[in-house]
C-alpha atoms as a PDB file:
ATOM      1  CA  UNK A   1      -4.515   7.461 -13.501  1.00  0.00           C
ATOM      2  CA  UNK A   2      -1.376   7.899 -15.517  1.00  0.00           C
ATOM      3  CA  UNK A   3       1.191   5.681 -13.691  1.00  0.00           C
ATOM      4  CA  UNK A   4      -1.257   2.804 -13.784  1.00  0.00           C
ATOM      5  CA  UNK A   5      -2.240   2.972 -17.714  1.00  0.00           C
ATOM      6  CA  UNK A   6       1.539   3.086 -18.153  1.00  0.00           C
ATOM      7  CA  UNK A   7       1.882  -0.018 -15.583  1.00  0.00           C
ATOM      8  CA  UNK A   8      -0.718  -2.276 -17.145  1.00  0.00           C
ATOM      9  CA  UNK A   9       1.279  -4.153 -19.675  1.00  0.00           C
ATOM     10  CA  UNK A  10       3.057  -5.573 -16.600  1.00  0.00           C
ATOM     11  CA  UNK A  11       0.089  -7.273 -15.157  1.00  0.00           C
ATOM     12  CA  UNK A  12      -0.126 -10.432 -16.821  1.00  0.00           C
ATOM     13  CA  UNK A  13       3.352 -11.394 -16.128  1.00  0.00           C
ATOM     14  CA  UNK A  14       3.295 -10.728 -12.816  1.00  0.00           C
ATOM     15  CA  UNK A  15       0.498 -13.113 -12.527  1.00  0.00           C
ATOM     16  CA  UNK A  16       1.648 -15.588 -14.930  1.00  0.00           C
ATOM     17  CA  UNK A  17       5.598 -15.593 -14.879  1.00  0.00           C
ATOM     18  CA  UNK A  18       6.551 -16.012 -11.328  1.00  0.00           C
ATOM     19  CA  UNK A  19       5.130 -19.944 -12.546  1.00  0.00           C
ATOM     20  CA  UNK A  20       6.905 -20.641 -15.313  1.00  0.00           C
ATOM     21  CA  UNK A  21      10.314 -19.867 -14.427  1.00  0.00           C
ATOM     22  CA  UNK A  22       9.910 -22.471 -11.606  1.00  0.00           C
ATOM     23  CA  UNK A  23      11.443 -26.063 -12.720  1.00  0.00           C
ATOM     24  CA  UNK A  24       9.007 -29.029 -12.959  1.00  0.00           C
ATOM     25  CA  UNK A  25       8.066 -29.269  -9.279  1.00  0.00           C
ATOM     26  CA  UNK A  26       6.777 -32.182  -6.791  1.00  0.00           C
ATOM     27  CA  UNK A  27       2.553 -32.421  -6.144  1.00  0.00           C
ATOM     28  CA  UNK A  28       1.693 -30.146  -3.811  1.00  0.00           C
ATOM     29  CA  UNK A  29      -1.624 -28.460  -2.191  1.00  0.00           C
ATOM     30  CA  UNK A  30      -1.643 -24.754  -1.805  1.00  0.00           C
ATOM     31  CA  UNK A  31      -4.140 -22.349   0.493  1.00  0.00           C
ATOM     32  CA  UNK A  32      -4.154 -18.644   0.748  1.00  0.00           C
ATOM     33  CA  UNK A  33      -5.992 -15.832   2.323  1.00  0.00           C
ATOM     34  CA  UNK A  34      -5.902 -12.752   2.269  1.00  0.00           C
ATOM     35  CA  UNK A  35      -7.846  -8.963   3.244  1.00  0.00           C
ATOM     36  CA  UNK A  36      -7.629  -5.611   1.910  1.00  0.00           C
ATOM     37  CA  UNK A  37      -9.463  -3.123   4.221  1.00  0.00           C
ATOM     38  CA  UNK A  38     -11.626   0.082   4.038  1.00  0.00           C
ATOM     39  CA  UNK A  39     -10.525   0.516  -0.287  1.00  0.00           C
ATOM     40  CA  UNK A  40     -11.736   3.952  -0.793  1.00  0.00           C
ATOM     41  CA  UNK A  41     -12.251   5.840  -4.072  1.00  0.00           C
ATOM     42  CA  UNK A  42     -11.155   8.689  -4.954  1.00  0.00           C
ATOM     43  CA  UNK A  43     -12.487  11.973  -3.826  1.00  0.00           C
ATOM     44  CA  UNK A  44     -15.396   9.514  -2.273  1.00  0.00           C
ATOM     45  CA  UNK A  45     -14.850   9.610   1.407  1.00  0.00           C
ATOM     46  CA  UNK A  46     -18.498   8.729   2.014  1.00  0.00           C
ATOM     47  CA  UNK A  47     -17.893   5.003  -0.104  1.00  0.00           C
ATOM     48  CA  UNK A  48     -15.269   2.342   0.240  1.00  0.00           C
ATOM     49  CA  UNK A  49     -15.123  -1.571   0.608  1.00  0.00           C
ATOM     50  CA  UNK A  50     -13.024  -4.436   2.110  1.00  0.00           C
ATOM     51  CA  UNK A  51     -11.947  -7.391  -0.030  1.00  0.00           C
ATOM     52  CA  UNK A  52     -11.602 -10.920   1.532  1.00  0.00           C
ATOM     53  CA  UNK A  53     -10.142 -13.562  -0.689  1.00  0.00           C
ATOM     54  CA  UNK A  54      -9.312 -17.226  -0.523  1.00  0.00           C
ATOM     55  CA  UNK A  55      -7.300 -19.600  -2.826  1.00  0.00           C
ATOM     56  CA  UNK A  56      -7.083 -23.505  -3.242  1.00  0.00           C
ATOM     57  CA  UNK A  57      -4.883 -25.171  -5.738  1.00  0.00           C
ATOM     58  CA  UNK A  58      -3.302 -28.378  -6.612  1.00  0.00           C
ATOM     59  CA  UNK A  59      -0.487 -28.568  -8.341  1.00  0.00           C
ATOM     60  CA  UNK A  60       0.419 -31.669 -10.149  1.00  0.00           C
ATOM     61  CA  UNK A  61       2.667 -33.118 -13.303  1.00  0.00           C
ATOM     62  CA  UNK A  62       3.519 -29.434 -14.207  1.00  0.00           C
ATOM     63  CA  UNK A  63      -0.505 -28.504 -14.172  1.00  0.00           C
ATOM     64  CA  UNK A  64      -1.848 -26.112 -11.442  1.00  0.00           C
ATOM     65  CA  UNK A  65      -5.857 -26.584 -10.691  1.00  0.00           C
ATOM     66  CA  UNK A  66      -6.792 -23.231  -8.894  1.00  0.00           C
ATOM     67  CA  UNK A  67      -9.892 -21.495  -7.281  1.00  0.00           C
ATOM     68  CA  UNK A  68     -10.001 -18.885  -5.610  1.00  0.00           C
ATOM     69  CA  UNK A  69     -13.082 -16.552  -3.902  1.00  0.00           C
ATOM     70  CA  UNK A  70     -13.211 -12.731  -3.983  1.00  0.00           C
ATOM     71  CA  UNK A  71     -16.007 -11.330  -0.601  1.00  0.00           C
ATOM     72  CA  UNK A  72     -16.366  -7.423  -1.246  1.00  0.00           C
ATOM     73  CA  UNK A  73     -18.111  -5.890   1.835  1.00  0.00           C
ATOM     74  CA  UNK A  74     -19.135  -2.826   0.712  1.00  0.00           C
ATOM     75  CA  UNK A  75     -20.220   0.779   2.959  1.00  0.00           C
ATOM     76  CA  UNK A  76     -22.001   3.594   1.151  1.00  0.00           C
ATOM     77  CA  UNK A  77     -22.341   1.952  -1.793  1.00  0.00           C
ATOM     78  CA  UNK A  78     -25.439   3.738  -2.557  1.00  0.00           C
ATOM     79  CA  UNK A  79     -23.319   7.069  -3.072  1.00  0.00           C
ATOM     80  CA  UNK A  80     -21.600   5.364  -6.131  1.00  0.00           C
ATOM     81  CA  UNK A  81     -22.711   6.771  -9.630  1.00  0.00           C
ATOM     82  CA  UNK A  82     -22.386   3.043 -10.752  1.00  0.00           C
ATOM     83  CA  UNK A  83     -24.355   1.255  -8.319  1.00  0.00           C
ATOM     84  CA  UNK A  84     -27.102   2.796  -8.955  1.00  0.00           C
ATOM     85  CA  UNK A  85     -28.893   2.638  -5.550  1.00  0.00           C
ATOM     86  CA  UNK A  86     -26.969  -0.595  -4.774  1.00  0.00           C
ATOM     87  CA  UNK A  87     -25.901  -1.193  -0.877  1.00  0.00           C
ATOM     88  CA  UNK A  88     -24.130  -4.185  -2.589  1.00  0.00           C
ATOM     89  CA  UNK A  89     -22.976  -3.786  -5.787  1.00  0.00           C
ATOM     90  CA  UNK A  90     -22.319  -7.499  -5.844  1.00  0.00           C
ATOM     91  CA  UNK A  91     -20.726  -9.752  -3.362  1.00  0.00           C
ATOM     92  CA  UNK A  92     -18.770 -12.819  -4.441  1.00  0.00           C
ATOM     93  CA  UNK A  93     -16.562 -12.876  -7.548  1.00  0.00           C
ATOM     94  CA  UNK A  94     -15.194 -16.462  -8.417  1.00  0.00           C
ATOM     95  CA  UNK A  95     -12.166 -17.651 -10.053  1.00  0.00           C
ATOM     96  CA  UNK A  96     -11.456 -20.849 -11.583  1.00  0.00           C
ATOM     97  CA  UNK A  97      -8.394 -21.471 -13.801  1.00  0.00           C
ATOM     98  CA  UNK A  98      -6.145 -24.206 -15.198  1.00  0.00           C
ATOM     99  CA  UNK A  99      -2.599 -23.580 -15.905  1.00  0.00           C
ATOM    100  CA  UNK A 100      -0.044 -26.184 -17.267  1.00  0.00           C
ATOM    101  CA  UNK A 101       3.904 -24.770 -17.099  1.00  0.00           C
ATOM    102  CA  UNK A 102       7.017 -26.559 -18.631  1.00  0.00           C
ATOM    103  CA  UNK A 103      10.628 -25.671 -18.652  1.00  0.00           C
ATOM    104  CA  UNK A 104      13.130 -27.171 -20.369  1.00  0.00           C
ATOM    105  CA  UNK A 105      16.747 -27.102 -21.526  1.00  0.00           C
ATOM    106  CA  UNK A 106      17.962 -25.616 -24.686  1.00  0.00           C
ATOM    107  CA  UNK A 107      21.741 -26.379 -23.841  1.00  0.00           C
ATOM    108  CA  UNK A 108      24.402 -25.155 -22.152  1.00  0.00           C
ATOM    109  CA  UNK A 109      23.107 -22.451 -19.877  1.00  0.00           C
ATOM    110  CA  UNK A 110      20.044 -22.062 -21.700  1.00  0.00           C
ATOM    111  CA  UNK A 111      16.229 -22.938 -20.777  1.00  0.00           C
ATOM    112  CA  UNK A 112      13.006 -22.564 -22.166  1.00  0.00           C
ATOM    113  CA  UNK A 113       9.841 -21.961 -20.045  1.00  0.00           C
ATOM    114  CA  UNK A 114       6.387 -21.474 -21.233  1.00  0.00           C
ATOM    115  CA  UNK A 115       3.352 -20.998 -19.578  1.00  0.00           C
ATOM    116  CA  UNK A 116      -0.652 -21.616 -20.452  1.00  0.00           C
ATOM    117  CA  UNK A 117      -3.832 -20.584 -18.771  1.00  0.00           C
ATOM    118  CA  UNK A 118      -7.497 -21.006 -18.983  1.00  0.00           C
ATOM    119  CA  UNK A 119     -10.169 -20.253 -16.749  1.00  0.00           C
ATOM    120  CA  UNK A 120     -13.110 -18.352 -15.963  1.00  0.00           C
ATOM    121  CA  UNK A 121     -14.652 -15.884 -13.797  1.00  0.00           C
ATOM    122  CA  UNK A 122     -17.879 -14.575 -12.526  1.00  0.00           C
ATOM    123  CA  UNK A 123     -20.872 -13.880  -9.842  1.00  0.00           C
ATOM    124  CA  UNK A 124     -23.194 -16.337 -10.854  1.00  0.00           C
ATOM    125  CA  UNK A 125     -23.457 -17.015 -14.590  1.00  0.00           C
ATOM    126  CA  UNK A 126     -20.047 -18.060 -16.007  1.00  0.00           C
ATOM    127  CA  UNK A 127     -21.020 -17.215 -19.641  1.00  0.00           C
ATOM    128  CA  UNK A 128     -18.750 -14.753 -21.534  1.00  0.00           C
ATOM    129  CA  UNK A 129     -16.427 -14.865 -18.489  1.00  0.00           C
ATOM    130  CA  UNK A 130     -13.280 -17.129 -20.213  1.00  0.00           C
ATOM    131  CA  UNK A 131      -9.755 -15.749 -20.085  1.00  0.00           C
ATOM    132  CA  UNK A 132      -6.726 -17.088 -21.440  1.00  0.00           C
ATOM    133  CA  UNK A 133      -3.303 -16.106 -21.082  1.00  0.00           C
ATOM    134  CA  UNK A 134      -0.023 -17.806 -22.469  1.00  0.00           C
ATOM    135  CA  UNK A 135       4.043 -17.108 -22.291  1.00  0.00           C
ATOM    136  CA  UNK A 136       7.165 -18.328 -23.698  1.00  0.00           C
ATOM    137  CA  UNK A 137      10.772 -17.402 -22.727  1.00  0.00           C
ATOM    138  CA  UNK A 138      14.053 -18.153 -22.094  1.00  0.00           C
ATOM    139  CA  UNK A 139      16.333 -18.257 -19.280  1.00  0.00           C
ATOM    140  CA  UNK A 140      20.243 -17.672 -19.306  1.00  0.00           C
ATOM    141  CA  UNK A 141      21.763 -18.545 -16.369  1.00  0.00           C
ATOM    142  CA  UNK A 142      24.642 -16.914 -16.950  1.00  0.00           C
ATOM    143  CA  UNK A 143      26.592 -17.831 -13.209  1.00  0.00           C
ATOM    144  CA  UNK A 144      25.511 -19.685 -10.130  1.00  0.00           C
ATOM    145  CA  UNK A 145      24.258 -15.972  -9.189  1.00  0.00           C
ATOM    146  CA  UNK A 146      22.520 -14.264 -12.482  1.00  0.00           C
ATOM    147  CA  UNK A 147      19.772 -15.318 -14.379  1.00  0.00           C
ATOM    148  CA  UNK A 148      18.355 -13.472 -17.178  1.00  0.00           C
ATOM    149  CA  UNK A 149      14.585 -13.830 -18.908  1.00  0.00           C
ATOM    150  CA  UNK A 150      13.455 -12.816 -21.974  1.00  0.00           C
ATOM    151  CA  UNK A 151      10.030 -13.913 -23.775  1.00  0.00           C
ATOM    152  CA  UNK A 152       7.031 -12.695 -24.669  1.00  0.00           C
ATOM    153  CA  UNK A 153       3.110 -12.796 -23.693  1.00  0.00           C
ATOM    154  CA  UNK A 154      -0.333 -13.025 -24.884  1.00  0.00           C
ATOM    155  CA  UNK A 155      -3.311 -12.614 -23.021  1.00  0.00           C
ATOM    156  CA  UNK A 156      -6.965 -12.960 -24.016  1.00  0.00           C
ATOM    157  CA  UNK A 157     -10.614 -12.140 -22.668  1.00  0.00           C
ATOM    158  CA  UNK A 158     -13.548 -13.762 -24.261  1.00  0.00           C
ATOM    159  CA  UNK A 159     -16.129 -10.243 -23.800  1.00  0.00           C
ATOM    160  CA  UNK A 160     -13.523  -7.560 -22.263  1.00  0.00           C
ATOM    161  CA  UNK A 161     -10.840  -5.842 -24.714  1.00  0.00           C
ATOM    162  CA  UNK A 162      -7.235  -6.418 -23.490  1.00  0.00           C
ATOM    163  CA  UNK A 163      -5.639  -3.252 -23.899  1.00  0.00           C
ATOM    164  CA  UNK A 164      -2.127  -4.797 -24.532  1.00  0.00           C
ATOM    165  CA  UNK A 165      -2.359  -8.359 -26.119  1.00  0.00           C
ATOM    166  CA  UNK A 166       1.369  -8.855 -27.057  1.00  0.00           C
ATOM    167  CA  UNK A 167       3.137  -8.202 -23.444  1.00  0.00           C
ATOM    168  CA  UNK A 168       7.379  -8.354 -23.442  1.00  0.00           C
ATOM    169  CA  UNK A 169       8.941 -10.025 -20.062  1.00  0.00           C
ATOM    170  CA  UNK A 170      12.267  -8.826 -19.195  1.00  0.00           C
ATOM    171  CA  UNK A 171      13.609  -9.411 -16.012  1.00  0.00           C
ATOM    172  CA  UNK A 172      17.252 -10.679 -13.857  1.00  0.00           C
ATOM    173  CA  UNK A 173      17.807 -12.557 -10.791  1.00  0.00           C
ATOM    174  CA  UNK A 174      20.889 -12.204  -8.159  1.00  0.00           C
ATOM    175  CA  UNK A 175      21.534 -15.210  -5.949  1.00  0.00           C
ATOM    176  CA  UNK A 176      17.889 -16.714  -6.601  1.00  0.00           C
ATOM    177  CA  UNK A 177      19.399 -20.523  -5.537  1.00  0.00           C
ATOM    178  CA  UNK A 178      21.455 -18.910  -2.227  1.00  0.00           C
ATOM    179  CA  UNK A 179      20.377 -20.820   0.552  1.00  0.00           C
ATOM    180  CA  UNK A 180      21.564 -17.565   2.609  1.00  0.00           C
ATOM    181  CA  UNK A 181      22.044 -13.993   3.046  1.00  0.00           C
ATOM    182  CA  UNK A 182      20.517 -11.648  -0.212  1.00  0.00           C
ATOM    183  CA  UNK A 183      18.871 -11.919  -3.005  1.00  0.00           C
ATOM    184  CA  UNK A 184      16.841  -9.835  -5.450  1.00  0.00           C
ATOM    185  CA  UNK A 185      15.043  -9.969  -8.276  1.00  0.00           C
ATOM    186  CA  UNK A 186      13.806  -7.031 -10.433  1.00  0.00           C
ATOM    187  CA  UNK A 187      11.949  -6.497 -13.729  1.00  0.00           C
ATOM    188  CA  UNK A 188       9.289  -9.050 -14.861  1.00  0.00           C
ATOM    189  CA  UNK A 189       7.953 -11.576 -13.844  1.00  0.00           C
ATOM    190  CA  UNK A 190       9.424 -10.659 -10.375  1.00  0.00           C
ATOM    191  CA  UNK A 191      10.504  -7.462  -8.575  1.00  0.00           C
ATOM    192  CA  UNK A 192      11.528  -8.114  -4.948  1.00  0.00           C
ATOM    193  CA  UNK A 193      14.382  -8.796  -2.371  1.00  0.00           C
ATOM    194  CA  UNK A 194      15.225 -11.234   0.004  1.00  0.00           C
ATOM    195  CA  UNK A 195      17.241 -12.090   3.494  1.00  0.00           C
ATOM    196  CA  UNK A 196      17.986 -15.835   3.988  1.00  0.00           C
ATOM    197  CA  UNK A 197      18.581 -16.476   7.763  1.00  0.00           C
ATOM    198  CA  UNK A 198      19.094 -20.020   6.720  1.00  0.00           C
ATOM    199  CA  UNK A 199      17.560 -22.581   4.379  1.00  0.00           C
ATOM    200  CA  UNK A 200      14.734 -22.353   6.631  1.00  0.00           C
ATOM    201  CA  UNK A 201      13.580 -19.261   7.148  1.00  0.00           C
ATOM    202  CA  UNK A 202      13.503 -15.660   5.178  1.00  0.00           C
ATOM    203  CA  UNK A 203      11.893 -12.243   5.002  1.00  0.00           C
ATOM    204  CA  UNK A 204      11.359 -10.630   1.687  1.00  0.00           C
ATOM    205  CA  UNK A 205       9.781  -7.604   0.536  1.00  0.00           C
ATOM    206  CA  UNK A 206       8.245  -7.648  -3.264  1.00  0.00           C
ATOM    207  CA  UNK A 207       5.884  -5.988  -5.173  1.00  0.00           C
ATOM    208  CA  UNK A 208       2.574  -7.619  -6.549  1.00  0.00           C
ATOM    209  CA  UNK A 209      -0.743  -7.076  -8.527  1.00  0.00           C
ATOM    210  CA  UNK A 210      -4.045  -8.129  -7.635  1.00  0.00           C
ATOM    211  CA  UNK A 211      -6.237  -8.166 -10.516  1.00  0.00           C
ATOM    212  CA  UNK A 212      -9.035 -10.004 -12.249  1.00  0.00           C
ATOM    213  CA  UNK A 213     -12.368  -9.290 -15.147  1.00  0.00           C
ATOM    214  CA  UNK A 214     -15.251 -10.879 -13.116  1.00  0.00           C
ATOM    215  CA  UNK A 215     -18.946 -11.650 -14.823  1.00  0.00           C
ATOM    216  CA  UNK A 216     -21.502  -9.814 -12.972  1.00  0.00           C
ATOM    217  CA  UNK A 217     -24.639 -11.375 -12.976  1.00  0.00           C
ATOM    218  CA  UNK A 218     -27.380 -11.604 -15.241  1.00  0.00           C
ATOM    219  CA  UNK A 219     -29.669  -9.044 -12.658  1.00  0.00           C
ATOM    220  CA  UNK A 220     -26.708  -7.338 -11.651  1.00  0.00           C
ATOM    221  CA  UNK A 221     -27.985  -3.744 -10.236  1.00  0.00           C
ATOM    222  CA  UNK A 222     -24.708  -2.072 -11.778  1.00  0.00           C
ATOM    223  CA  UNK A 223     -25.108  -3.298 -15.186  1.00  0.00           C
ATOM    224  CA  UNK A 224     -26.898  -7.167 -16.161  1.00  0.00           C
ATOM    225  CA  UNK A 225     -24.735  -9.658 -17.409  1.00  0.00           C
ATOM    226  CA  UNK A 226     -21.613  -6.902 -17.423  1.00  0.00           C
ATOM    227  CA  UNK A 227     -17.928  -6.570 -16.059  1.00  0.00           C
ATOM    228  CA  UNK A 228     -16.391  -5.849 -12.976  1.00  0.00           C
ATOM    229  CA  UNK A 229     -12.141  -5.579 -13.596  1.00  0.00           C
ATOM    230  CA  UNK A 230     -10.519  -4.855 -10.312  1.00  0.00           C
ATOM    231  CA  UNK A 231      -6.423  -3.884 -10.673  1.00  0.00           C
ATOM    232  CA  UNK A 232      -4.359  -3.560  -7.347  1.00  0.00           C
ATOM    233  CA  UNK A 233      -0.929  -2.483  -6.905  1.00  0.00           C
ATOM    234  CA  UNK A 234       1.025  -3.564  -3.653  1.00  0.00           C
ATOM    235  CA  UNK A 235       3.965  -4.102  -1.407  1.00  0.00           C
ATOM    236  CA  UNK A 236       4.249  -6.825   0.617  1.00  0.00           C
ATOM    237  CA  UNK A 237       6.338  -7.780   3.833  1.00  0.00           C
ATOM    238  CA  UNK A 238       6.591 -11.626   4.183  1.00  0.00           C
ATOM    239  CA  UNK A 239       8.381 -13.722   6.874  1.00  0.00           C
ATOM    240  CA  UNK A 240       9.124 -17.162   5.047  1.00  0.00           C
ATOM    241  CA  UNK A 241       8.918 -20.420   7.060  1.00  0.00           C
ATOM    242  CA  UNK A 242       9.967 -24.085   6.087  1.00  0.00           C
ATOM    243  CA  UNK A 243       8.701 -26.779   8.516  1.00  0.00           C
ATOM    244  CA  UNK A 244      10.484 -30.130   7.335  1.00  0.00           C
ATOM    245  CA  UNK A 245      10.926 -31.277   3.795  1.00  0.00           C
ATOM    246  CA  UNK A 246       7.075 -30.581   3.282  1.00  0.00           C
ATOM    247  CA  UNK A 247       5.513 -27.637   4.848  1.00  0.00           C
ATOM    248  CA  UNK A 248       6.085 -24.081   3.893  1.00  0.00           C
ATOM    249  CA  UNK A 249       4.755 -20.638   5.243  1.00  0.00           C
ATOM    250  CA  UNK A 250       4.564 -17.431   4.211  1.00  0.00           C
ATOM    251  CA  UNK A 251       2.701 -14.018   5.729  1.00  0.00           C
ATOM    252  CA  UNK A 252       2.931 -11.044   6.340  1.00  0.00           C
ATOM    253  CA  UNK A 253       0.911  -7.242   5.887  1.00  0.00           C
ATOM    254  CA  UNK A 254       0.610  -5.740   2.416  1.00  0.00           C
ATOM    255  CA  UNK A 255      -0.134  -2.055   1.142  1.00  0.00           C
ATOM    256  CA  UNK A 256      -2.064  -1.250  -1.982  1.00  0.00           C
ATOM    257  CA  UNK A 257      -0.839   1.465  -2.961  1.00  0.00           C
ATOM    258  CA  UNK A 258      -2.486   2.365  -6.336  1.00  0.00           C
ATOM    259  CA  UNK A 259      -5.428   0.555  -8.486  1.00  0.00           C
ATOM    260  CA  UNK A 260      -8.564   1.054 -10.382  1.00  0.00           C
ATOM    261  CA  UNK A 261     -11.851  -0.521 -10.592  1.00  0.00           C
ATOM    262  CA  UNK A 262     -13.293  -0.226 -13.716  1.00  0.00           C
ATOM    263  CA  UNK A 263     -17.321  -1.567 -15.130  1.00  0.00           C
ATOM    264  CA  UNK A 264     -17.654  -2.518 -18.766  1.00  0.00           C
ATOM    265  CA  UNK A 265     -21.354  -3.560 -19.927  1.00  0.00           C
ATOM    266  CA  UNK A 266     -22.187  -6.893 -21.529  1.00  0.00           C
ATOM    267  CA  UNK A 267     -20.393  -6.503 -24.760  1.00  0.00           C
ATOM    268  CA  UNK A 268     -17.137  -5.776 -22.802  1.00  0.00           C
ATOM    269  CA  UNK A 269     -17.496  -1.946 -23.651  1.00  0.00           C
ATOM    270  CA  UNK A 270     -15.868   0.428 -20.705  1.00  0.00           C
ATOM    271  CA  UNK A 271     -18.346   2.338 -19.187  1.00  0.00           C
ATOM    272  CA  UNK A 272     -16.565   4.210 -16.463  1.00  0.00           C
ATOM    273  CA  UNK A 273     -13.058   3.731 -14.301  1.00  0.00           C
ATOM    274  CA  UNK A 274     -13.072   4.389 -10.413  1.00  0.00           C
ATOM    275  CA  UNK A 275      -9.498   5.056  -9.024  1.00  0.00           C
ATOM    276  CA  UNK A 276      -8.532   3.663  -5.682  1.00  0.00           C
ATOM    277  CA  UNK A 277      -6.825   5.284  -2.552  1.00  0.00           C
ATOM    278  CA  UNK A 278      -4.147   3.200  -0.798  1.00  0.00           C
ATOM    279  CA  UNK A 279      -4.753   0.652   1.967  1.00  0.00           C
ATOM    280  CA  UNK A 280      -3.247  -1.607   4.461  1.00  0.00           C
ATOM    281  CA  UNK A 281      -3.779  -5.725   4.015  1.00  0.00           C
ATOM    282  CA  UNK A 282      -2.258  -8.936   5.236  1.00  0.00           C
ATOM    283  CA  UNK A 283      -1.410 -11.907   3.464  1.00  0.00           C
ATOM    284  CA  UNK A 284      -0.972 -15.710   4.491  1.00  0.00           C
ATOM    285  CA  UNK A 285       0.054 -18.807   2.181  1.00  0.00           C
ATOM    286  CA  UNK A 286       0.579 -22.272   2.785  1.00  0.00           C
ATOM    287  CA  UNK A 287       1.906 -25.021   0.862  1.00  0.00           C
ATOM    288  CA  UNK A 288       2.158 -28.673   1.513  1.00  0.00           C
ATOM    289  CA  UNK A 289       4.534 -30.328  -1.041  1.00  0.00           C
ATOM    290  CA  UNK A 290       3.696 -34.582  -1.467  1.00  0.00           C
END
C-alpha cells in the first residue's frame, strides 16, 4: 500500500502532538468509545472484523494516566493465511500508557512544548510489549490568528522495528483561540476544520489515525508470544458540546478509509502485511474538567 508507507512517518504525531501543544491544563477525567464495523481485507470478501474500543484517562499536573481496551470480533477468520485455523485470532488488545506534557515560554511570541510517553501493550503477557515515544517543539504565535509548530520526534518499540525513528512535525493553525465562526488547522500534529456556533457548541471535521503494536499471547494461534500492529486512517464528523464550565462532549461517525494490519513474530520480525478496505464508525468522548 503505497500511500500508507509514504503516510507512516505521520503517525506518531498525530497521536502524540495534538497533547503537547495544549497549555498546562486543569485535572480532568476523560472516557471514550468507539466502533469500527465489518473491516474487510483486501481481495478477502469471505473475512473481516469489527473493532470496539474504550478509553479511561486522568489527566493531572501536566501527566495523562490512560487505558484503553481494543474487542476485535472477528467472521471467517479461519480463511486468513495468518490465523492459521483461528475463528479468533485473538480478542482483547490492551493499552496502558503514561504521558507527562509541558509547555512553556521562550519569550516574546515564542513557546516550547515537549511531550513524553511510556506504556505498554498486549493480550495477556505484557513482556516485550513497552513503547516509548517523545517530542519537542516550538510554537510561534505569530498573531491572535496564526500559530506555527516546528519540532521533532522520536519513537521507540522495545521488540517491533520503528520504521521511522526521527519523525519532523510541521504544522499551522488559523483562529485556533476564536470563540466563533472558522477555524482550521493543517499539517502535523493536527489536520482539521472547525465551525464555532458559539463558545458552546461546534462541528468539526478532522482527520485521525488509529494505531497501536499489541503483544499477542504466549499460545497465540497466529504466532506465540508475537505482534499484532493495527494502522487506521480516518475522517471524522464531530458535533462539539460544552455543558457548564465542566462538562464537554464530542461525537460523531467516522470513516476509515485506508490501513493495514500487519503480524511480526516474537523477535519483532514482519512476517506478512494485510491491507484494509474502508469502513464506516462512530465516535463518542467525554471529558469532565475538576
Amino acid at each position: 500500500m503505497k500511500n500508507l508507507k509514504t503516510l507512516s512517518p505521520l503517525l506518531f504525531l498525530l497521536l502524540v502532538g495534538a497533547p503537547a501543544l495544549a497549555q498546562t491544563s486543569p485535572p480532568a477525567f476523560e472516557l471514550g468509545v468507539s466502533s469500527v464495523v465489518d473491516v474487510e481485507f483486501t481481495g478477502s470478501d469471505a473475512s473481516s472484523f469489527d473493532l470496539d474500543s474504550a478509553r479511561a484517562a486522568v489527566e493531572l499536573y501536566g501527566f495523562t494516566l490512560s487505558a484503553e481496551v481494543y474487542d476485535f470480533t472477528w467472521d471467517g477468520a479461519e480463511e486468513l493465511g495468518f490465523a492459521n485455523g483461528s475463528a479468533e485470532p485473538w480478542g482483547q488488545l490492551k493499552v496502558a500508557s503514561l504521558r507527562r506534557t509541558d509547555t512553556r515560554p521562550l519569550g516574546g511570541a515564542w513557546l516550547l512544548t515537549t511531550s513524553l510517553g511510556v506504556g505498554l501493550a498486549f493480550e495477556e503477557e505484557a513482556e516485550d510489549s513497552y513503547f516509548a515515544d517523545v517530542l519537542a517543539a516550538v510554537i510561534w504565535n505569530r498573531s491572535e490568528d496564526w500559530s506555527f509548530l516546528f519540532g521533532i520526534g522520536y519513537s521507540w518499540h522495545s521488540k517491533v522495528e520503528v520504521e521511522y525513528e526521527i519523525i519532523p512535525a510541521l504544522g499551522f493553525t488559523y483562529r485556533g483561540r476564536a470563540e466563533r465562526g472558522f477555524s482550521a488547522s493543517l499539517g502535523l500534529p493536527e489536520t482539521g476544520v472547525r465551525y464555532r456556533f458559539s463558545g458552546r457548541s461546534a462541528v468539526s471535521l478532522g482527520a485521525g489515525v488509529r494505531t497501536f503494536v499489541g503483544r499477542l499471547a504466549d499460545d497465540s494461534a497466529v504466532v506465540a508470544a508475537g505482534y499484532s500492529e493495527l494502522i487506521q486512517f480516518d475522517l471524522g464528523l464531530y458535533y462539539e458540546l460544552r455543558l457548564g464550565e465542566r462538562f464537554e462532549l464530542r461525537a460523531g461517525p467516522t470513516y476509515g478509509f485506508e490501513g493495514e494490519l500487519k503480524i511480526h513474530d516474537a523477535d519483532g520480525v514482519l512476517l506478512g502485511t494485510r491491507d484494509l478496505e474502508p469502513a464506516p464508525g462512530f465516535n463518542v468522548e467525554l471529558k469532565l474538567t475538576f
